[in-house]
Protein backbone atom coordinates (compact mmCIF):
# COMPACT_ATOMS: atom_id res chain seq x y z
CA UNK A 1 97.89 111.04 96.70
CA UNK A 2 98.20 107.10 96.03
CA UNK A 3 100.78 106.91 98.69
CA UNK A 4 98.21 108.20 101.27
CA UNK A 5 95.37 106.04 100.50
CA UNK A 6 95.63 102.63 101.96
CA UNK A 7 94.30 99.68 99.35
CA UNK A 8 91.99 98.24 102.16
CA UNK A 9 90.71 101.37 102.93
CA UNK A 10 89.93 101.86 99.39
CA UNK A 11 88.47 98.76 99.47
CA UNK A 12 85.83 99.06 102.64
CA UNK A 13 84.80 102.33 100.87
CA UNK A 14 83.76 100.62 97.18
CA UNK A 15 82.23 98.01 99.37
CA UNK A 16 79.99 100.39 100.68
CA UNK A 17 77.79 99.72 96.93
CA UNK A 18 77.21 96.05 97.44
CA UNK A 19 76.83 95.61 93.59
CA UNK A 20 80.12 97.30 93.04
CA UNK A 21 81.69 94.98 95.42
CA UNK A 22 80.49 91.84 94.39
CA UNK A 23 81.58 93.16 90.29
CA UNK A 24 85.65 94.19 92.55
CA UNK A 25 85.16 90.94 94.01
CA UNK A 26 84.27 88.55 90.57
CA UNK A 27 86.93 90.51 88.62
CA UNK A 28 90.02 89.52 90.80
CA UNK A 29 90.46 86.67 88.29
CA UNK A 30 90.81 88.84 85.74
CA UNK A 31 94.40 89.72 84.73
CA UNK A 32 96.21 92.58 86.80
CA UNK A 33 95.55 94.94 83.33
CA UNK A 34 92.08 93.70 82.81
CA UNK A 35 91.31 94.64 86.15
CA UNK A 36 92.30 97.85 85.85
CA UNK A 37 91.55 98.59 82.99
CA UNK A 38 87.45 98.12 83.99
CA UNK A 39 88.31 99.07 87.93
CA UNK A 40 90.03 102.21 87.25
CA UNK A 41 86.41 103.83 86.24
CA UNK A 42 84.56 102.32 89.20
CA UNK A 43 87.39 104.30 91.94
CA UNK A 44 87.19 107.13 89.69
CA UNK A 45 83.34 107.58 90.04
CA UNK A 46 83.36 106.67 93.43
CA UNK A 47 85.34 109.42 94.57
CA UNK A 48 84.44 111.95 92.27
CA UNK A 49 80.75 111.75 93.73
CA UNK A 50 82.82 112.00 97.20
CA UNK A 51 84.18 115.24 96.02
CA UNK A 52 87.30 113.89 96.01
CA UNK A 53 89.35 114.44 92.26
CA UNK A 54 91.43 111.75 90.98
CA UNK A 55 93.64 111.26 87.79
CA UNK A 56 93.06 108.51 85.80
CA UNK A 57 96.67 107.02 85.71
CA UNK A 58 95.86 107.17 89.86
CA UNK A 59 92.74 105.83 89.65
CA UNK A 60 94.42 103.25 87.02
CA UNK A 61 97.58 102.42 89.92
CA UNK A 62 94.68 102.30 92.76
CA UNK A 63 93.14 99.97 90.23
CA UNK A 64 96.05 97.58 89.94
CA UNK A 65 97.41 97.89 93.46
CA UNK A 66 93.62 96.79 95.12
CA UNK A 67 94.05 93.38 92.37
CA UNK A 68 96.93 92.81 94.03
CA UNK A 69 95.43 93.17 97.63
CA UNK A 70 92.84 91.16 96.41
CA UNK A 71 95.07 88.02 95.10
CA UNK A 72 97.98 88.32 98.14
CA UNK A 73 95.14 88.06 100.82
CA UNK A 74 93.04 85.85 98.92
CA UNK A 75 89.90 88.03 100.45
């Protein structure tokens, strides 16, 4: 599943809730686990209500791969 889902395509869809994206946005200065950690729950809600199951440890690797996207492109 992770492989198949692009990080800035995860990204434009949590951006759709402009709170949510400004909370993704703040929180890139948190540390990679810290991000997660809180991040993890917002991609897991997001997609549930999409109809769309996730794990957490997926949600958690989404989580930690989108801080990463977030600090390389300095978006």
């Amino acid at each position: 599943m992770i492989e198949t889902m692009k990080i800035a395509d995860i990204l434009t869809e949590l951006s759709k809730d402009p709170a949510g994206r400004m909370a993704i946005l703040t929180d890139r200065y948190l540390s990679a686990d810290e991000f997660a950690q809180r991040h993890q729950h917002t991609i897991f809600n997001h997609y549930e209500h999409s109809g769309r199951h996730l794990e957490q440890a997926e949600c958690f690797a989404l989580a930690t791969g989108l801080w990463c996207y977030l600090r390389e492109t300095d978006y």
